[in-house]
PDB file of N, CA and C in Angstrom:
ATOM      1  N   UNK A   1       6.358   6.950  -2.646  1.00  0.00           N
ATOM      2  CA  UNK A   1       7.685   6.969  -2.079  1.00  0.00           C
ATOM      3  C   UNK A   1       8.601   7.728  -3.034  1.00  0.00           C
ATOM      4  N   UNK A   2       9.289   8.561  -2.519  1.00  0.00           N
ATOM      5  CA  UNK A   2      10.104   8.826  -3.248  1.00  0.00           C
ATOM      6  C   UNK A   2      11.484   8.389  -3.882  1.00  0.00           C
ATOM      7  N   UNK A   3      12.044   8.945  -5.085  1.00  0.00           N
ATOM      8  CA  UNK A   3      13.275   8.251  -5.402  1.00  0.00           C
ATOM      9  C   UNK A   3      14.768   8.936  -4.927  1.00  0.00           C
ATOM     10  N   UNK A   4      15.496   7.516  -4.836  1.00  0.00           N
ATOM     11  CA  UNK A   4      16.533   7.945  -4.586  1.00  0.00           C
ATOM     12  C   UNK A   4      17.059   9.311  -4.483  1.00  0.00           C
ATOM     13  N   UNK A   5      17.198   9.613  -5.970  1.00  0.00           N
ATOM     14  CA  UNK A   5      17.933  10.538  -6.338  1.00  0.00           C
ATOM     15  C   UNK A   5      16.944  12.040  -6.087  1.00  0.00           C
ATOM     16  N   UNK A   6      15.806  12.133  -5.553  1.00  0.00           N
ATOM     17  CA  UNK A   6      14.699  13.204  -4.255  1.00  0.00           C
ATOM     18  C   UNK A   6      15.212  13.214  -3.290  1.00  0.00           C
ATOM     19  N   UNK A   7      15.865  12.193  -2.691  1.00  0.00           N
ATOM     20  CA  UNK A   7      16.130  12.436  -1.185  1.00  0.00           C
ATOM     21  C   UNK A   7      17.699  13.664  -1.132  1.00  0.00           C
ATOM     22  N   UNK A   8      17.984  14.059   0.143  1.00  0.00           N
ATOM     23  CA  UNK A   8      18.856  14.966   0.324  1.00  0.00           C
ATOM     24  C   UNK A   8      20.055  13.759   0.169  1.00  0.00           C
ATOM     25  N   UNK A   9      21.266  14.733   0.517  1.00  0.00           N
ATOM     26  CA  UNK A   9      22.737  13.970   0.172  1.00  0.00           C
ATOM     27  C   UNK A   9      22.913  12.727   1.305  1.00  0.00           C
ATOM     28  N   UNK A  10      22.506  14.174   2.570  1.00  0.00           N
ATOM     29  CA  UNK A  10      22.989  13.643   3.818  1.00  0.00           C
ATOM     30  C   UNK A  10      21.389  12.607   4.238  1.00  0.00           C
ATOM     31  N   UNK A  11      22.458  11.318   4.939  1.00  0.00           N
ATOM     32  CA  UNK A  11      21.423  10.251   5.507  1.00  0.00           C
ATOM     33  C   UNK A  11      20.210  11.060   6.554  1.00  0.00           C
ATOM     34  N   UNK A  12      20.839  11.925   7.355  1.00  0.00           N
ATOM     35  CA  UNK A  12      20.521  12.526   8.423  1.00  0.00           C
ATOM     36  C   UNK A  12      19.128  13.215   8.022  1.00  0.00           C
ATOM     37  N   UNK A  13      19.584  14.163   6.476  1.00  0.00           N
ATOM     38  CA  UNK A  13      18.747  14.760   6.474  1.00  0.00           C
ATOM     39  C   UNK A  13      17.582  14.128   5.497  1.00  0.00           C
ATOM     40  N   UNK A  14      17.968  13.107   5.258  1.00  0.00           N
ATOM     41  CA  UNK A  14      16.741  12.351   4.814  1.00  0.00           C
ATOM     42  C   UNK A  14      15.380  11.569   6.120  1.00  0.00           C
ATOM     43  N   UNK A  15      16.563  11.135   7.143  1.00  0.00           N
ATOM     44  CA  UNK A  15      15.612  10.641   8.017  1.00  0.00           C
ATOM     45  C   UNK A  15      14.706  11.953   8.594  1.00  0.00           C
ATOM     46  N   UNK A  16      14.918  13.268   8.800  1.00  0.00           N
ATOM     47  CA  UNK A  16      14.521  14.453   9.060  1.00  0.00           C
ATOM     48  C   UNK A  16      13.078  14.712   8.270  1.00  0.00           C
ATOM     49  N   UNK A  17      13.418  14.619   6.634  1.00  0.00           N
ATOM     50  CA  UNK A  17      12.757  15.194   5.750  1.00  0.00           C
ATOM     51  C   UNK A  17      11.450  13.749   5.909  1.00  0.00           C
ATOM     52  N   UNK A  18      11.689  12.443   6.441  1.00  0.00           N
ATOM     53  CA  UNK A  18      10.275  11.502   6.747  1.00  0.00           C
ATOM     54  C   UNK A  18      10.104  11.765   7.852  1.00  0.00           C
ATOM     55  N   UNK A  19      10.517  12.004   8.752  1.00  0.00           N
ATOM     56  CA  UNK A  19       9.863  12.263  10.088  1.00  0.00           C
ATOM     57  C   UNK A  19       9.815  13.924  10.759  1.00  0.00           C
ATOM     58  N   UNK A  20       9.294  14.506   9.703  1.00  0.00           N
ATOM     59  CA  UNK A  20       9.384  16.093  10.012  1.00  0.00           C
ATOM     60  C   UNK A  20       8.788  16.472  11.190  1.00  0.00           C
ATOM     61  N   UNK A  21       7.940  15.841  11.717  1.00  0.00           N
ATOM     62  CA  UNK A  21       6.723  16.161  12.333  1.00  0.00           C
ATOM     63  C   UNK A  21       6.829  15.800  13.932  1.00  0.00           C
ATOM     64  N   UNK A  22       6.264  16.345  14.858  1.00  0.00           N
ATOM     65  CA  UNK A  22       6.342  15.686  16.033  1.00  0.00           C
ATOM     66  C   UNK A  22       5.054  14.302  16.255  1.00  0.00           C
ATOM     67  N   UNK A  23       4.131  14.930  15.176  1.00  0.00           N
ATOM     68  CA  UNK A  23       3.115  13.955  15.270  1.00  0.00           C
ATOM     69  C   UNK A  23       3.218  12.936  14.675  1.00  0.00           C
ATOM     70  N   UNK A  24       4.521  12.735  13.534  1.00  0.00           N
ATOM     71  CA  UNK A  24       4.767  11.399  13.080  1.00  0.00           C
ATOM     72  C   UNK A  24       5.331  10.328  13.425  1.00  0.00           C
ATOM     73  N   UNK A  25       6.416  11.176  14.597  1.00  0.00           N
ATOM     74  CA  UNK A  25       7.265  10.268  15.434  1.00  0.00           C
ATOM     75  C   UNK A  25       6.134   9.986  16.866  1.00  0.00           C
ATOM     76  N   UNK A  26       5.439  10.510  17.275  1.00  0.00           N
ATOM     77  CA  UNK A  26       4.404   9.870  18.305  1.00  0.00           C
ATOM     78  C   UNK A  26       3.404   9.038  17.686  1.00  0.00           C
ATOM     79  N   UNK A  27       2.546   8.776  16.461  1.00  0.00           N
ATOM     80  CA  UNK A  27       2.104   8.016  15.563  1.00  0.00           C
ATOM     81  C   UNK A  27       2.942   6.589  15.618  1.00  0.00           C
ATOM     82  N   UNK A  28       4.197   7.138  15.205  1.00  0.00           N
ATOM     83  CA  UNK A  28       4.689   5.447  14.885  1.00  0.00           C
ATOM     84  C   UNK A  28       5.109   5.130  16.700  1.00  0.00           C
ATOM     85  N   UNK A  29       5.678   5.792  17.383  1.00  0.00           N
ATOM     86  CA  UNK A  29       5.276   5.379  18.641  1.00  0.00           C
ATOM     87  C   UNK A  29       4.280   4.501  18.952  1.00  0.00           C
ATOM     88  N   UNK A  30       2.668   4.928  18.435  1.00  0.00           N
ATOM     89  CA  UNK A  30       1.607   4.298  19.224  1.00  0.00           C
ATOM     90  C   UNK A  30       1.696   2.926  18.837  1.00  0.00           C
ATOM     91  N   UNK A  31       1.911   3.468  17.191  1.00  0.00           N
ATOM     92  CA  UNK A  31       1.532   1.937  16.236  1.00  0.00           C
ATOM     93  C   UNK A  31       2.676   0.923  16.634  1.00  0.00           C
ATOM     94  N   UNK A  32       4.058   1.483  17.257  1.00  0.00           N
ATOM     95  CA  UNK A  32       4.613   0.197  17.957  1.00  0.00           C
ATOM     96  C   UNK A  32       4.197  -0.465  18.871  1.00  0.00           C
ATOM     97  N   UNK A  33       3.204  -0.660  19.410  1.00  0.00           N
ATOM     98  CA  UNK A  33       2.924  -1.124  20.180  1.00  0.00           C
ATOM     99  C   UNK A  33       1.350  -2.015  19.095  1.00  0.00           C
ATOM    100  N   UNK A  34       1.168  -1.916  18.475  1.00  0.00           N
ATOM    101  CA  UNK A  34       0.040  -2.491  17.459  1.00  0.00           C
ATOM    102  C   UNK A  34      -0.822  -2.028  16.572  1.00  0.00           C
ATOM    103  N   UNK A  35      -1.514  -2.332  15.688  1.00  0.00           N
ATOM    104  CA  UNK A  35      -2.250  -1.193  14.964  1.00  0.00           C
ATOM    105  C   UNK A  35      -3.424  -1.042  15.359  1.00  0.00           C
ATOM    106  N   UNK A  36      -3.912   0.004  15.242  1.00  0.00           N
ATOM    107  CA  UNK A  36      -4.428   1.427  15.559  1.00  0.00           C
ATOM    108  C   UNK A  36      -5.216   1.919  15.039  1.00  0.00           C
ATOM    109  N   UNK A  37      -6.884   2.015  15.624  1.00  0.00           N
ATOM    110  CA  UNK A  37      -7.796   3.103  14.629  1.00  0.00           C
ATOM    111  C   UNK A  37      -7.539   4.086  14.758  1.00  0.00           C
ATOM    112  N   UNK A  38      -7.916   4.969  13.745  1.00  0.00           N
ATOM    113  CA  UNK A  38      -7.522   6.387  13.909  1.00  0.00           C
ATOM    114  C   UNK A  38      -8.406   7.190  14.916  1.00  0.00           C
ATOM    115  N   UNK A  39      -9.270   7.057  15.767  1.00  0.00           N
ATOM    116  CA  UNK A  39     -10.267   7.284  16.941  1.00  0.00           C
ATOM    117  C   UNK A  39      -9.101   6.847  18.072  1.00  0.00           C
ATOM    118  N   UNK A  40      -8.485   5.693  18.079  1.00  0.00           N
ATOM    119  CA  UNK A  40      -7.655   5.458  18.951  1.00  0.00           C
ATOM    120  C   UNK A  40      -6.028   6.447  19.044  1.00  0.00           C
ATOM    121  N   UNK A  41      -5.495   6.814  18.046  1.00  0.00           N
ATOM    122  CA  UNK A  41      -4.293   7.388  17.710  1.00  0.00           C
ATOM    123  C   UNK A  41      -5.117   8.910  18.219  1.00  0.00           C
ATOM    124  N   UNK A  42      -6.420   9.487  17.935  1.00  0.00           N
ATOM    125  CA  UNK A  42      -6.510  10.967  18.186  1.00  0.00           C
ATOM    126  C   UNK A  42      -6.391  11.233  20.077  1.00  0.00           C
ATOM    127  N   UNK A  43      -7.070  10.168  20.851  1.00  0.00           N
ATOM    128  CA  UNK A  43      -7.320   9.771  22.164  1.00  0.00           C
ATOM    129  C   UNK A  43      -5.911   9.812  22.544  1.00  0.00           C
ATOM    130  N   UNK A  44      -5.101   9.106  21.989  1.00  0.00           N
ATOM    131  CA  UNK A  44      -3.630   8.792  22.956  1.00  0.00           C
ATOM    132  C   UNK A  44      -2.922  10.518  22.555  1.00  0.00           C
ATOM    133  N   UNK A  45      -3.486  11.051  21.764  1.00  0.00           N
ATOM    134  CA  UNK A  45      -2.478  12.252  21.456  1.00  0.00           C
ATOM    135  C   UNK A  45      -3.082  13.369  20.900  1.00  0.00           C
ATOM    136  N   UNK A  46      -3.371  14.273  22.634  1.00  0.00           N
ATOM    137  CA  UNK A  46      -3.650  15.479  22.622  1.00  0.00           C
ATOM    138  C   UNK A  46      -3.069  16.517  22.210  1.00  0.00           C
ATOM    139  N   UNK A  47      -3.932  17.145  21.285  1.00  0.00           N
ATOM    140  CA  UNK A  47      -3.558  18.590  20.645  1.00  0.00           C
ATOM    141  C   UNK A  47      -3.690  18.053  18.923  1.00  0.00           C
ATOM    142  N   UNK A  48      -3.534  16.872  19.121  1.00  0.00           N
ATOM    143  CA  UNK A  48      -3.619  16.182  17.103  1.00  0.00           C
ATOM    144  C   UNK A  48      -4.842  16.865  17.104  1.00  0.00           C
ATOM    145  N   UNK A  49      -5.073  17.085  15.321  1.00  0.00           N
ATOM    146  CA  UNK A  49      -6.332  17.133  15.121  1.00  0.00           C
ATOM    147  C   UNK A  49      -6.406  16.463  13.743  1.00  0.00           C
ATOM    148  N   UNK A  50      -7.923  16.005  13.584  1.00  0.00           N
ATOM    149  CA  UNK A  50      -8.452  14.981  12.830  1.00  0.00           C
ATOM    150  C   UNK A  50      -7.191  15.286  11.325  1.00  0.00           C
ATOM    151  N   UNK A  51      -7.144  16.107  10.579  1.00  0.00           N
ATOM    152  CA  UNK A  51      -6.640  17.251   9.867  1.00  0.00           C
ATOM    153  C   UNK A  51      -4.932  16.441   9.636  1.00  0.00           C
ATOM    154  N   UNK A  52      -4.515  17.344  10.680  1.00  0.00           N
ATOM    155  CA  UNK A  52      -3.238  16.565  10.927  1.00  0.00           C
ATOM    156  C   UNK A  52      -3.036  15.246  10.986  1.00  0.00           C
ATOM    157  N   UNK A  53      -3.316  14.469  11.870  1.00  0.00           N
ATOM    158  CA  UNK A  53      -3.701  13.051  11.766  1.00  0.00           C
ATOM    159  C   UNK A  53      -3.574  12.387  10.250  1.00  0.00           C
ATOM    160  N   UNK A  54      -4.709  12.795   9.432  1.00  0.00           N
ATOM    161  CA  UNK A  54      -4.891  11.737   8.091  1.00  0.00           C
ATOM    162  C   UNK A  54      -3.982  12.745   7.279  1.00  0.00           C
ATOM    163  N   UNK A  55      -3.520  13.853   7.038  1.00  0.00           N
ATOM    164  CA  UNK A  55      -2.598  13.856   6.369  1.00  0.00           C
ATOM    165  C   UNK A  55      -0.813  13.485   6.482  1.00  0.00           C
ATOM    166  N   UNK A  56      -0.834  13.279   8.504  1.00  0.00           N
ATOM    167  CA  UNK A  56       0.518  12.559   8.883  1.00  0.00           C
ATOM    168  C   UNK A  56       0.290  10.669   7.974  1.00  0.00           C
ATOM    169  N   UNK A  57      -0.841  10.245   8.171  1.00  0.00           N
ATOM    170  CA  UNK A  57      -0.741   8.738   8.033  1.00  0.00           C
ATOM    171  C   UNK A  57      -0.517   9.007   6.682  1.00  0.00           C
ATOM    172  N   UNK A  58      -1.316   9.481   5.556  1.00  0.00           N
ATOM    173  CA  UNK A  58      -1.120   9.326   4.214  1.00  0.00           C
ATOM    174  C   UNK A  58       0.341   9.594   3.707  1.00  0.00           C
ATOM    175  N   UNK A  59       1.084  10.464   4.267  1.00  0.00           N
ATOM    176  CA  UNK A  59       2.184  10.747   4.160  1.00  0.00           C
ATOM    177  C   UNK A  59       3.257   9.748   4.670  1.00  0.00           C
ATOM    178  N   UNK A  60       2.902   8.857   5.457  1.00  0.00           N
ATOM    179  CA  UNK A  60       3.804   8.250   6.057  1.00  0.00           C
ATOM    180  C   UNK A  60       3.195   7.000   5.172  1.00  0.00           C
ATOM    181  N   UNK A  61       2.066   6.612   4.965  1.00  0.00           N
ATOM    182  CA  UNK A  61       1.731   5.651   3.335  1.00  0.00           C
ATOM    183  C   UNK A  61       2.687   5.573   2.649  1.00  0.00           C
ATOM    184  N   UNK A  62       2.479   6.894   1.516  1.00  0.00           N
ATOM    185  CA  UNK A  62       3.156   7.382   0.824  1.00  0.00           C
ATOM    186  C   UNK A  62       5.177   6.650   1.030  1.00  0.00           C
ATOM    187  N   UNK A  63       5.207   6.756   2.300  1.00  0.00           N
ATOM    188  CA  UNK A  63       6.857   6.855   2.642  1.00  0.00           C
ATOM    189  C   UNK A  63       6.994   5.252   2.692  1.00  0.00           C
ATOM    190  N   UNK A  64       5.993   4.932   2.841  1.00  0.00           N
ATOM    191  CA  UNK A  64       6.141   3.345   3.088  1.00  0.00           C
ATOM    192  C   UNK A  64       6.659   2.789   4.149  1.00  0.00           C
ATOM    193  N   UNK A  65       6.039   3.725   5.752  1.00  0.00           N
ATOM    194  CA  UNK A  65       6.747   3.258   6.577  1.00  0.00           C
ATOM    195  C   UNK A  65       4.907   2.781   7.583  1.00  0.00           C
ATOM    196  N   UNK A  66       4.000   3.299   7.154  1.00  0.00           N
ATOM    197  CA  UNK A  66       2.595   3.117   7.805  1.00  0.00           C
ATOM    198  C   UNK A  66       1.973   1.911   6.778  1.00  0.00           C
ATOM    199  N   UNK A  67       1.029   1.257   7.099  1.00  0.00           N
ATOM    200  CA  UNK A  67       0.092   0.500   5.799  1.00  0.00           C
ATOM    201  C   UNK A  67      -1.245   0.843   6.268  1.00  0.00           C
ATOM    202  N   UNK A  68      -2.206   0.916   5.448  1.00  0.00           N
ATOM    203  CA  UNK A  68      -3.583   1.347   5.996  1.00  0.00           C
ATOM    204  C   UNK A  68      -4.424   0.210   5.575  1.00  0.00           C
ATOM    205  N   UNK A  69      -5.133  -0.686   6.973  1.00  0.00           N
ATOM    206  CA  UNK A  69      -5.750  -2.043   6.727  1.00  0.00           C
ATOM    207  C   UNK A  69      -7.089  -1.793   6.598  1.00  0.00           C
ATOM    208  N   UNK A  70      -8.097  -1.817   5.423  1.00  0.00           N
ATOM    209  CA  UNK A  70      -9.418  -1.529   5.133  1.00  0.00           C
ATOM    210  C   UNK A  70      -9.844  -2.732   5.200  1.00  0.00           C
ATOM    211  N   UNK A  71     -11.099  -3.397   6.672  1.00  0.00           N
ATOM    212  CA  UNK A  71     -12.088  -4.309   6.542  1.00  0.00           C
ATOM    213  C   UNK A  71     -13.202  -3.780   5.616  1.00  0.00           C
ATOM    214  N   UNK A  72     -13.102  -3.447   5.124  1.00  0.00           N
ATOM    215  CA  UNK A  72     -14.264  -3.178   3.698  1.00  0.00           C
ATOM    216  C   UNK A  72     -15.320  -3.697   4.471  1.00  0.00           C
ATOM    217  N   UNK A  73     -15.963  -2.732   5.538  1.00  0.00           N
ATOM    218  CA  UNK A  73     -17.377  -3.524   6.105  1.00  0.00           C
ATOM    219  C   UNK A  73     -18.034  -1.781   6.126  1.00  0.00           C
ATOM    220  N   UNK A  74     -19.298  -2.535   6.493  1.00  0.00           N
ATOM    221  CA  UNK A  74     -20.300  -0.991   7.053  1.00  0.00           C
ATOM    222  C   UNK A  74     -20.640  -1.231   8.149  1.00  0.00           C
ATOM    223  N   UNK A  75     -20.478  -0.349   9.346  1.00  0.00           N
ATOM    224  CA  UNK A  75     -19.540   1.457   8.825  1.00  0.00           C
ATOM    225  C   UNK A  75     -18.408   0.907   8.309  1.00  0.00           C
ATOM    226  N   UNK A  76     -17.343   1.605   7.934  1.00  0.00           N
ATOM    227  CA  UNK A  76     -16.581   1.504   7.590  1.00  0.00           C
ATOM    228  C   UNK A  76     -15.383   1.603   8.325  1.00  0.00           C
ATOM    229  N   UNK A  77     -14.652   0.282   8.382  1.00  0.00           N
ATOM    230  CA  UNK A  77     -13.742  -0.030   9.298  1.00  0.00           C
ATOM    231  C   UNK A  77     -11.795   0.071   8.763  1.00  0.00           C
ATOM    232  N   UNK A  78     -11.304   0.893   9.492  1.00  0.00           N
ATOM    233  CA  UNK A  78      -9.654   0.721   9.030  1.00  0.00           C
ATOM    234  C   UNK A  78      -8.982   0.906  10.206  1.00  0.00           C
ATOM    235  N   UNK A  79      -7.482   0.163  10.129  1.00  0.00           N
ATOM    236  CA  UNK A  79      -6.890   0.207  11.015  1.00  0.00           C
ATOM    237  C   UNK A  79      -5.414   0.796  10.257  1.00  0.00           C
ATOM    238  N   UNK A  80      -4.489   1.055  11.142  1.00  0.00           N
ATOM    239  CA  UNK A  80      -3.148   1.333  10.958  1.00  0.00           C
ATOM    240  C   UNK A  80      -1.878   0.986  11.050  1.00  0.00           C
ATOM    241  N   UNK A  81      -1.305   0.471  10.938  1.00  0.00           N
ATOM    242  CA  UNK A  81      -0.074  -0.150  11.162  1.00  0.00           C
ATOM    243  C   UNK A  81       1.465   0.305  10.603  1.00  0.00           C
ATOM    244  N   UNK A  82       2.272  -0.285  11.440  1.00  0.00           N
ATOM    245  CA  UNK A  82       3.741   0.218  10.723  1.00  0.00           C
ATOM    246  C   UNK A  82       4.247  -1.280   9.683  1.00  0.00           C
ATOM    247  N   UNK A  83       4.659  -0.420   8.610  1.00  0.00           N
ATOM    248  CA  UNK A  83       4.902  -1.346   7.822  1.00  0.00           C
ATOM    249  C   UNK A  83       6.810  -2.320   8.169  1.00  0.00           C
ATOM    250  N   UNK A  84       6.907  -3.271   7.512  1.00  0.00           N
ATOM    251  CA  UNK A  84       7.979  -3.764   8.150  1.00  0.00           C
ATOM    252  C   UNK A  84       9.152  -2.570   7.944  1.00  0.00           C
ATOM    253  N   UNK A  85       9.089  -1.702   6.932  1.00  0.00           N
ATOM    254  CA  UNK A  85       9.990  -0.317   6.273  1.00  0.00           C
ATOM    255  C   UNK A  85       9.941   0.387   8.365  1.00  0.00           C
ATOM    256  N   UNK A  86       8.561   0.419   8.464  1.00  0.00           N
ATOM    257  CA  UNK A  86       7.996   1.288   9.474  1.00  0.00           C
ATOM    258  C   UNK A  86       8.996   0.832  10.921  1.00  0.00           C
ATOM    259  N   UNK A  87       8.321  -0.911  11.125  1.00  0.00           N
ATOM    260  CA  UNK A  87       9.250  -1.441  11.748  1.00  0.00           C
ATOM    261  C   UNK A  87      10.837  -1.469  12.206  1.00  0.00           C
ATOM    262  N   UNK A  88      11.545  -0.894  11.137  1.00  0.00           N
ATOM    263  CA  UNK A  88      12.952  -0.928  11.392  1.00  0.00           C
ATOM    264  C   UNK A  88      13.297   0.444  12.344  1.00  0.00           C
ATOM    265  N   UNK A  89      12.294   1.214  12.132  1.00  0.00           N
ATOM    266  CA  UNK A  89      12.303   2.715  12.930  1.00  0.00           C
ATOM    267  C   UNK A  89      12.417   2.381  14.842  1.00  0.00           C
ATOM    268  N   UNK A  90      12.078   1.212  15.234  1.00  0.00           N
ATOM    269  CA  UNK A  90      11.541   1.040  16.424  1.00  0.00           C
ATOM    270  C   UNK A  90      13.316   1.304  17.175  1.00  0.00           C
ATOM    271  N   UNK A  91      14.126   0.808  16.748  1.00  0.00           N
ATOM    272  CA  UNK A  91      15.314   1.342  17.711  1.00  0.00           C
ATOM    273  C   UNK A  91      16.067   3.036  17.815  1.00  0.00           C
ATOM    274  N   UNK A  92      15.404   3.202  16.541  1.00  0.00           N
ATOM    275  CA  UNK A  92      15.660   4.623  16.235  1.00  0.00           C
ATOM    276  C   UNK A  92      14.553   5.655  17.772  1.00  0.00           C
ATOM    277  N   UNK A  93      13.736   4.958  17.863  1.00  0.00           N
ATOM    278  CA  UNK A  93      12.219   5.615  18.420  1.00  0.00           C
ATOM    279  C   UNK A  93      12.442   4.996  20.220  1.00  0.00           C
ATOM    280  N   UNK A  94      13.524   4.222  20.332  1.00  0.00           N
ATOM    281  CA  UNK A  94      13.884   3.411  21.448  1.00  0.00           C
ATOM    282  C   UNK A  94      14.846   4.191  21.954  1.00  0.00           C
ATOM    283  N   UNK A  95      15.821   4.456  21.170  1.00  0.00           N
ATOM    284  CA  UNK A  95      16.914   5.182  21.198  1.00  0.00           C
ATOM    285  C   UNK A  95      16.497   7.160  21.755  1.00  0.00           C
ATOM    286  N   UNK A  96      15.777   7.294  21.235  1.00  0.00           N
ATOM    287  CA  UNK A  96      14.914   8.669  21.490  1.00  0.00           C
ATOM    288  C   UNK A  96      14.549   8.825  22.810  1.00  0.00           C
ATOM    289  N   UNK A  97      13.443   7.955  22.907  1.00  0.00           N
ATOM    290  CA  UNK A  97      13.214   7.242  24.213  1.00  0.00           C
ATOM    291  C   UNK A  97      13.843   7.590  25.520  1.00  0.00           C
ATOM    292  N   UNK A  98      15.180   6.465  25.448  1.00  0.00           N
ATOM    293  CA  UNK A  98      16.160   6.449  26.392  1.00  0.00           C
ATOM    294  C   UNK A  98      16.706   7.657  26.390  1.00  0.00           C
ATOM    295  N   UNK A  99      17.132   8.698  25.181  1.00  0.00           N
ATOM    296  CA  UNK A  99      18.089  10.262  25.342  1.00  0.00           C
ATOM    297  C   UNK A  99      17.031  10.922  26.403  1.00  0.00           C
ATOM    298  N   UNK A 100      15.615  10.903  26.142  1.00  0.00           N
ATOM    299  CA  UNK A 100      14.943  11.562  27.061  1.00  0.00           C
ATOM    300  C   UNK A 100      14.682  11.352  28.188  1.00  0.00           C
ATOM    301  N   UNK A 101      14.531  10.057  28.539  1.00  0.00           N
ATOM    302  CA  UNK A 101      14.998   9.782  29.717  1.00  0.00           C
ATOM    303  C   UNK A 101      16.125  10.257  30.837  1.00  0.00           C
ATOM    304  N   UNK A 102      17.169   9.833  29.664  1.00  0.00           N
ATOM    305  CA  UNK A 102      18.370  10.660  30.486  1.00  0.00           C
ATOM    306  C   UNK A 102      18.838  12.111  30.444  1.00  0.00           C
ATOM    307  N   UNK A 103      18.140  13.134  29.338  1.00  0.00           N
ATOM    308  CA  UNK A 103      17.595  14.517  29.460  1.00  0.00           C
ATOM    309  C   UNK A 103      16.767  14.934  30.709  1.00  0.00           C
ATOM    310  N   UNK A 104      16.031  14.062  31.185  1.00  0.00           N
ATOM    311  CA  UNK A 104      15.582  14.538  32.369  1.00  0.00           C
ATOM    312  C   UNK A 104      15.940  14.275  33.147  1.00  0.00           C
ATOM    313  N   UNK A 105      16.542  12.947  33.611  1.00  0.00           N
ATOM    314  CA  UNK A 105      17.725  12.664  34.431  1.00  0.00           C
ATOM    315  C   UNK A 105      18.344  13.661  35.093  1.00  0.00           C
ATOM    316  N   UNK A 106      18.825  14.139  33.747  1.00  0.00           N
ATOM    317  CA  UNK A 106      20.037  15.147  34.264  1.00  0.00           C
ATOM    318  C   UNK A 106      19.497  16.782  34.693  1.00  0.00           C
ATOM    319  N   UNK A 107      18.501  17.321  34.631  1.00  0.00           N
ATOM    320  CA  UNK A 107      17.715  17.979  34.745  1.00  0.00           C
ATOM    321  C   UNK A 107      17.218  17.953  36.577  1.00  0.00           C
ATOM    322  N   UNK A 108      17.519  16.507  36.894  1.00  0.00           N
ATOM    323  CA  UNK A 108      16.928  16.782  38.381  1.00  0.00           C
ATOM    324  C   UNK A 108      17.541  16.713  39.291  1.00  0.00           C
ATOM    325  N   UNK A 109      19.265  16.617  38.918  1.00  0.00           N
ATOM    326  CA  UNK A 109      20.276  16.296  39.711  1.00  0.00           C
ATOM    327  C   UNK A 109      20.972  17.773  39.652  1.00  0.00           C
TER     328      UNK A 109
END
């Protein structure tokens, strides 16, 4: 995670600089709804690739907004989750949501 004094001035452009990605904000999408193998996250979201994928989750590790749950079994089993950091994103991702909704709304009238 980075420190404080790494992040930009503006709030805005800090939330920007963690969620750069289109694949990070559909990621924590899925994982709102529960956690997630990564076989399951590639299935719900066409055009990811394996590639992208584990370097969006590690990065979002890193940010402390994902946690990565290792059953230490063979094969080898992990799942994904949003961390409670991750969690607070869900009205932000709700809020998104609803603008697009009403982006298309307005689009058909």
């Amino acid at each position: 995670m980075l420190k404080r004094e790494e992040m930009p001035v503006c709030d805005v452009a800090t939330t920007v600089q963690i969620l750069d990605s289109k694949w990070k904000l559909l990621i924590i999408r899925d994982l709102m709804t529960g956690p997630k193998r990564p076989a399951q996250l590639l299935k719900s979201l066409p055009g990811l690739s394996q590639k992208v994928l584990t370097a969006s989750l590690k990065s979002m590790i890193s940010d402390g907004i994902v946690e990565k749950i290792d059953y230490n079994t063979m094969p080898p089993h992990v799942e994904y989750r949003l961390s409670p950091l991750g969690e607070s994103l869900r009205p932000v991702i709700e809020a998104m949501r609803r603008w697009g909704e009403y982006y298309k709304s307005q689009l058909e009238e």
